[in-house]
Protein backbone atom coordinates (compact mmCIF):
# COMPACT_ATOMS: atom_id res chain seq x y z
CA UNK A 1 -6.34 20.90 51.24
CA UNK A 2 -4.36 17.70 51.34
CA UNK A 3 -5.78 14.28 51.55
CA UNK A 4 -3.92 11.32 52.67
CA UNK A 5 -5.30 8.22 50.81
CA UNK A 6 -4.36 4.52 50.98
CA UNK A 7 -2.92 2.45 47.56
CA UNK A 8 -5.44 -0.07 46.67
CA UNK A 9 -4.01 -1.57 43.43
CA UNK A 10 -0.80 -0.98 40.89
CA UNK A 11 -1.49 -2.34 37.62
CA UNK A 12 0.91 -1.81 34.24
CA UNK A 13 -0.66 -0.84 31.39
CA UNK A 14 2.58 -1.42 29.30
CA UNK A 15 6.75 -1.68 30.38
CA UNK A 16 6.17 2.19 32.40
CA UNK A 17 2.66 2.99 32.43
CA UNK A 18 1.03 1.77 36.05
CA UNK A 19 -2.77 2.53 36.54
CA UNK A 20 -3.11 3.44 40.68
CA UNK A 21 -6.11 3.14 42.12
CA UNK A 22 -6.52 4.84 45.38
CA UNK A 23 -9.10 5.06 48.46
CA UNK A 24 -11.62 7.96 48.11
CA UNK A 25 -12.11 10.16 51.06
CA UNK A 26 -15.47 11.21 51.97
CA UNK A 27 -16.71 13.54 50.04
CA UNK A 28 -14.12 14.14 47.75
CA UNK A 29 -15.53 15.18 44.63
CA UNK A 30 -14.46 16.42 40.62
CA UNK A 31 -15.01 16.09 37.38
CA UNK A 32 -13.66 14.46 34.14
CA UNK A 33 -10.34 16.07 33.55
CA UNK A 34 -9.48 17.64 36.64
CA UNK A 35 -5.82 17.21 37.86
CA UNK A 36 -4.50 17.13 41.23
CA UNK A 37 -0.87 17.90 43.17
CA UNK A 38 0.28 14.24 43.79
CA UNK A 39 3.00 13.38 46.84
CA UNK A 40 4.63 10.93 48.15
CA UNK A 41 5.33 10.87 52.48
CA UNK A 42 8.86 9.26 51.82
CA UNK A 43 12.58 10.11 52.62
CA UNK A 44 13.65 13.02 50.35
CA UNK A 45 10.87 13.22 48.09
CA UNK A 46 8.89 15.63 51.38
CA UNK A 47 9.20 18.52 48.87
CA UNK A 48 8.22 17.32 45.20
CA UNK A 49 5.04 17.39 44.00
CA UNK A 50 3.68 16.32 40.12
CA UNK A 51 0.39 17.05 38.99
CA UNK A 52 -1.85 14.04 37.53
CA UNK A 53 -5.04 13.99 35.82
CA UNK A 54 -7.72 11.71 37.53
CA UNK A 55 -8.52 9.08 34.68
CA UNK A 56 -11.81 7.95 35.99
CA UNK A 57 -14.76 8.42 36.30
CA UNK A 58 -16.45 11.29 38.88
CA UNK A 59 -19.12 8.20 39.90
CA UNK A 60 -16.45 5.65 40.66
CA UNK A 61 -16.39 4.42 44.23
CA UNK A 62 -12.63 4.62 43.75
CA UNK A 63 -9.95 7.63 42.60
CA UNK A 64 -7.66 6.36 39.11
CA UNK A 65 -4.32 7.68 38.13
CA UNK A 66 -2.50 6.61 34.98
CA UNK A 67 1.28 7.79 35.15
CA UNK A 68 4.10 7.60 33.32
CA UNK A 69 7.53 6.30 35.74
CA UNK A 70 10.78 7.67 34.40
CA UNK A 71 13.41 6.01 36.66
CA UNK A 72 15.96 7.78 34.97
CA UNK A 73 14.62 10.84 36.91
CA UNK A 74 14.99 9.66 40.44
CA UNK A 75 11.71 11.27 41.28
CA UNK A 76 8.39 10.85 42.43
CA UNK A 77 7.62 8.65 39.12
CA UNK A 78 10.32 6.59 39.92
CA UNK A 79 9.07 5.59 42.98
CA UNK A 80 5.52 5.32 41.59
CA UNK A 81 6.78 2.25 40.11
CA UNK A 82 7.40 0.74 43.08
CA UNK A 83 4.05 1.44 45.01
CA UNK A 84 2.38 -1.86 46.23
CA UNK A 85 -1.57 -1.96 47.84
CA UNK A 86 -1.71 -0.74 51.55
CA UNK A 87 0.60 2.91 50.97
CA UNK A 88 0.23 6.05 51.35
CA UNK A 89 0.10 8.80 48.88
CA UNK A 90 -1.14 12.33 49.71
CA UNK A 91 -3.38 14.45 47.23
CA UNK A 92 -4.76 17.75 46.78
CA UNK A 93 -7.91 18.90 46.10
CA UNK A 94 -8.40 18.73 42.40
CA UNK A 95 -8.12 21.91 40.03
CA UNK A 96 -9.35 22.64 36.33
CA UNK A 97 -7.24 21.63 33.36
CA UNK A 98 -9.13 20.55 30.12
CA UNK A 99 -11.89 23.24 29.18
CA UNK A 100 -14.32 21.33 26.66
CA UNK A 101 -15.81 23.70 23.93
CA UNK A 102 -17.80 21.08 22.35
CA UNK A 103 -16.82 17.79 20.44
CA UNK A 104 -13.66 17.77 18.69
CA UNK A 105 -10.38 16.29 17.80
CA UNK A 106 -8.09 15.86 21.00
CA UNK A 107 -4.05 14.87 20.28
CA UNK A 108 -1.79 13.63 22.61
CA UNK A 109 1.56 12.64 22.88
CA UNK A 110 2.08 9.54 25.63
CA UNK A 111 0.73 9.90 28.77
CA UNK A 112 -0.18 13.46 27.48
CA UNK A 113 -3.57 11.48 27.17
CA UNK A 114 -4.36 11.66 30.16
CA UNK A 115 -6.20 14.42 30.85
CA UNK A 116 -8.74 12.96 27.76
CA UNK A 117 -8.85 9.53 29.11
CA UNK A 118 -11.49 10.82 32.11
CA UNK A 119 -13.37 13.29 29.37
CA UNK A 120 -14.01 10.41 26.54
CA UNK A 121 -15.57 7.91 29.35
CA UNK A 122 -17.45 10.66 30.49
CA UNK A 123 -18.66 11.35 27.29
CA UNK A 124 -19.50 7.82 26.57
CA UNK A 125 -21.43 7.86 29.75
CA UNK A 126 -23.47 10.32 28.77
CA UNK A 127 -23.79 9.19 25.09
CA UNK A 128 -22.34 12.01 23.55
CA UNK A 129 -18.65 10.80 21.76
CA UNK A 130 -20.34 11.02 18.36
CA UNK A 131 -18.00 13.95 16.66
CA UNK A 132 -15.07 12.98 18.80
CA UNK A 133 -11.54 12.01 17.15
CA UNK A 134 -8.28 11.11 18.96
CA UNK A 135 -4.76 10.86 17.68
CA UNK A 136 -2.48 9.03 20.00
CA UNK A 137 0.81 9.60 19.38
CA UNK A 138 3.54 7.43 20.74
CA UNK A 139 7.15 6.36 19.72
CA UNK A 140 6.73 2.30 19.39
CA UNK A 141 3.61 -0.08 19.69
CA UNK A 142 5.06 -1.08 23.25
CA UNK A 143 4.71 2.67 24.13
CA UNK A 144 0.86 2.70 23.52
CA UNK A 145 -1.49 1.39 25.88
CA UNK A 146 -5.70 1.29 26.13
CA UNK A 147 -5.54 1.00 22.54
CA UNK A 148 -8.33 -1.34 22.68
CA UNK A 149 -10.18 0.77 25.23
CA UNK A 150 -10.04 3.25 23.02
CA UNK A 151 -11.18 1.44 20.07
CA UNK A 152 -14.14 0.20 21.78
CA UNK A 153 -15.16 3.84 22.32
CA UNK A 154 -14.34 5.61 19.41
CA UNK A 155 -14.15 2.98 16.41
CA UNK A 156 -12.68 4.66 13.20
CA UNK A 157 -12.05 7.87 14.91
CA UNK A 158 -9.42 6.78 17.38
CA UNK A 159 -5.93 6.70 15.57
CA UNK A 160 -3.09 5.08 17.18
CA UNK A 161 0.24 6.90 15.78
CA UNK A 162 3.80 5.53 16.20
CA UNK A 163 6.43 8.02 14.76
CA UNK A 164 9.60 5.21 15.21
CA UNK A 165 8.01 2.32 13.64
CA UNK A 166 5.25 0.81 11.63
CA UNK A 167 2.73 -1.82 13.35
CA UNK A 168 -0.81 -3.10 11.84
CA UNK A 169 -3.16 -1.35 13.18
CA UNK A 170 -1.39 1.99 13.79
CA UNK A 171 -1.04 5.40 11.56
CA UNK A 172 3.19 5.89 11.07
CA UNK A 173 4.26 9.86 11.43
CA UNK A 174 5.18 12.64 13.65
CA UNK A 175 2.85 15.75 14.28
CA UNK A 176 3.08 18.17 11.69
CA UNK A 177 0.82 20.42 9.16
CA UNK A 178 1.30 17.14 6.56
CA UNK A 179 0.11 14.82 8.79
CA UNK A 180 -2.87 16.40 10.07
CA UNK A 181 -4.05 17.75 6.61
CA UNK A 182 -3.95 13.78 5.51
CA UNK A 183 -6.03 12.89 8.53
CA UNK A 184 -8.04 15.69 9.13
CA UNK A 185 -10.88 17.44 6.75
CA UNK A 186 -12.25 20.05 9.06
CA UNK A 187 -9.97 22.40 10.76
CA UNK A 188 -12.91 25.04 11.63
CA UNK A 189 -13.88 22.63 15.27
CA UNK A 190 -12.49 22.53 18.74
CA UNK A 191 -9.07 20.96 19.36
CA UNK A 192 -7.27 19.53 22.19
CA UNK A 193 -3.79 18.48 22.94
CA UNK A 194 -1.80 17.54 25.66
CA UNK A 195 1.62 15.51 25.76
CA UNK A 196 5.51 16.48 26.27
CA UNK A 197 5.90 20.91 25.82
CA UNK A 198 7.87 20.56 22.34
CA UNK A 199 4.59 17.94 21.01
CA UNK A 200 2.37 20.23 22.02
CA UNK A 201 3.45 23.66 20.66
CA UNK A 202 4.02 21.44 17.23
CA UNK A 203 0.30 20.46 16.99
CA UNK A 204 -0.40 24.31 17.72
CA UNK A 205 1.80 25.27 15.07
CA UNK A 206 0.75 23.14 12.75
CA UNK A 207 -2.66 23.83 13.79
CA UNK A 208 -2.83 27.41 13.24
CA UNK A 209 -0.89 27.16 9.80
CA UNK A 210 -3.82 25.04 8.74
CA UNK A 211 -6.09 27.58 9.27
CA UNK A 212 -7.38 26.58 12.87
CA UNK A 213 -9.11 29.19 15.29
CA UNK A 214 -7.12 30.04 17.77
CA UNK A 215 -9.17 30.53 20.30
CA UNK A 216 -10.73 26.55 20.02
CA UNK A 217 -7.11 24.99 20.61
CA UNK A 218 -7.04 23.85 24.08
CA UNK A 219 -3.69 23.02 25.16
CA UNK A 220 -2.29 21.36 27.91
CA UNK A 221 1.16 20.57 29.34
C-alpha cells in the first residue's frame, strides 16, 4: 500500500546527508530496521523508487529518514536535497531488512548505517547495547556524521573509520582481514554489514577468511 505523507523538517547531518522527518499516518506501524519504497510525486521521477531504512524509533510520533543525495545522479536523491517542510513524498508499507541474531558487531560503509541507526536506539531503549560494536566506515571526517550520537551510545565500542585520511578521534584503514583481526578478538558472534555492494562483499570476505560463521553474517545492500 502507498501512503502519501507531508515533509515536516530537512535537516543536514553533514555537506549530503539530510535527516527527513515526515507525518505519520494513522496507524502506520514497524519496527527498528525496517525499510520502505520511497517516491517522489514530481515531473519525471513518476517511475523511480529507492528503498530507505526508517532511522527512528517505532514509538516516535513522527517517521525519520537519513539519506544520502548524490546530485551527480539526477535522481530521486538529488531532489531529496531540495525538499523543504509542507511536501509531499509517498511511502510504502515497510518490509524486513536487518534480521538480529543477538548482539554483535555491525559494519557499515556511509549511509550503509542506516539500517543500524533504528536497531542501536532500539536497543538502548530497551537497555540491551551491552555486547554491541560498530565500525563506521567513511572516506573523510566530513563524510561521517552522528559520531557523537553514536558515542553517547556505545562508548569504546563505536569506531569511527576514515580510509582517505587521519583525524583524532577516528581509526585510519579500509575493510579488510588486517583490519578487522587488529580490532576484533572474537570472530565466533553475529555480524552485520551494510554500505555500498563492493564494501560489503569485502567485510564478508574478510569475514569468512577469519574464520566467521557463515550463517551469523547478516548482510545488507
Amino acid at each position: 500500500m502507498e501512503h502519501a505523507v507531508h515533509l515536516k523538517n530537512s535537516e543536514a547531518l553533514n555537506h549530503n546527508v539530510v535527516r527527513l522527518t515526515l507525518d505519520r499516518p494513522a496507524g502506520y506501524a514497524f519496527t527498528a530496521g525496517q525499510a520502505i519504497d520511497f517516491k517522489l510525486p514530481r515531473p519525471g521521477l513518476e517511475e523511480k523508487v529507492s528503498a530507505f531504512t526508517f532511522t527512528g524509533l517505532a514509538t516516535d510520533p513522527h517517521l525519520e529518514l537519513t539519506i544520502k543525495c548524490y546530485p551527480e545522479h539526477h535522481g530521486i536523491t538529488e531532489q531529496v536535497a531540495s525538499l523543504k517542510a509542507g511536501d509531499t513524498v509517498l511511502i510504502s508499507d515497510p518490509f524486513d531488512t536487518v534480521a538480529l541474531k543477538g548482539p554483535g558487531v555491525f559494519i557499515a560503509g556511509g549511509t550503509g548505517v542506516t539500517p543500524f541507526i533504528a536497531v542501536l536506539r532500539q536497543l538502548q531503549v530497551e537497555k540491551k547495547l551491552a555486547g554491541n560494536a560498530l565500525f563506521h566506515f567513511n572516506r573523510t571526517k566530513a563524510d561521517a556524521f552522528l559520531v557523537n550520537e553514536f558515542s553517547a551510545m556505545l562508548g569504546r565500542d563505536f569506531h569511527g573509520v576514515l580510509s582517505q585520511e587521519d583525524a583524532p578521534g577516528f581509526l585510519h584503514g579500509a575493510v579488510n582481514a588486517d583490519f578487522l583481526r587488529t580490532h576484533i578478538r572474537d570472530f565466533q558472534q553475529p555480524f552485520y554489514t551494510c554500505g555500498p555492494e563492493g564494501f560489503v562483499l569485502a567485510v564478508k570476505n574478510a569475514l569468512l577468511e577469519l574464520g566467521a560463521d557463515a550463517e551469523l553474517i547478516d548482510v545488507q545492500f
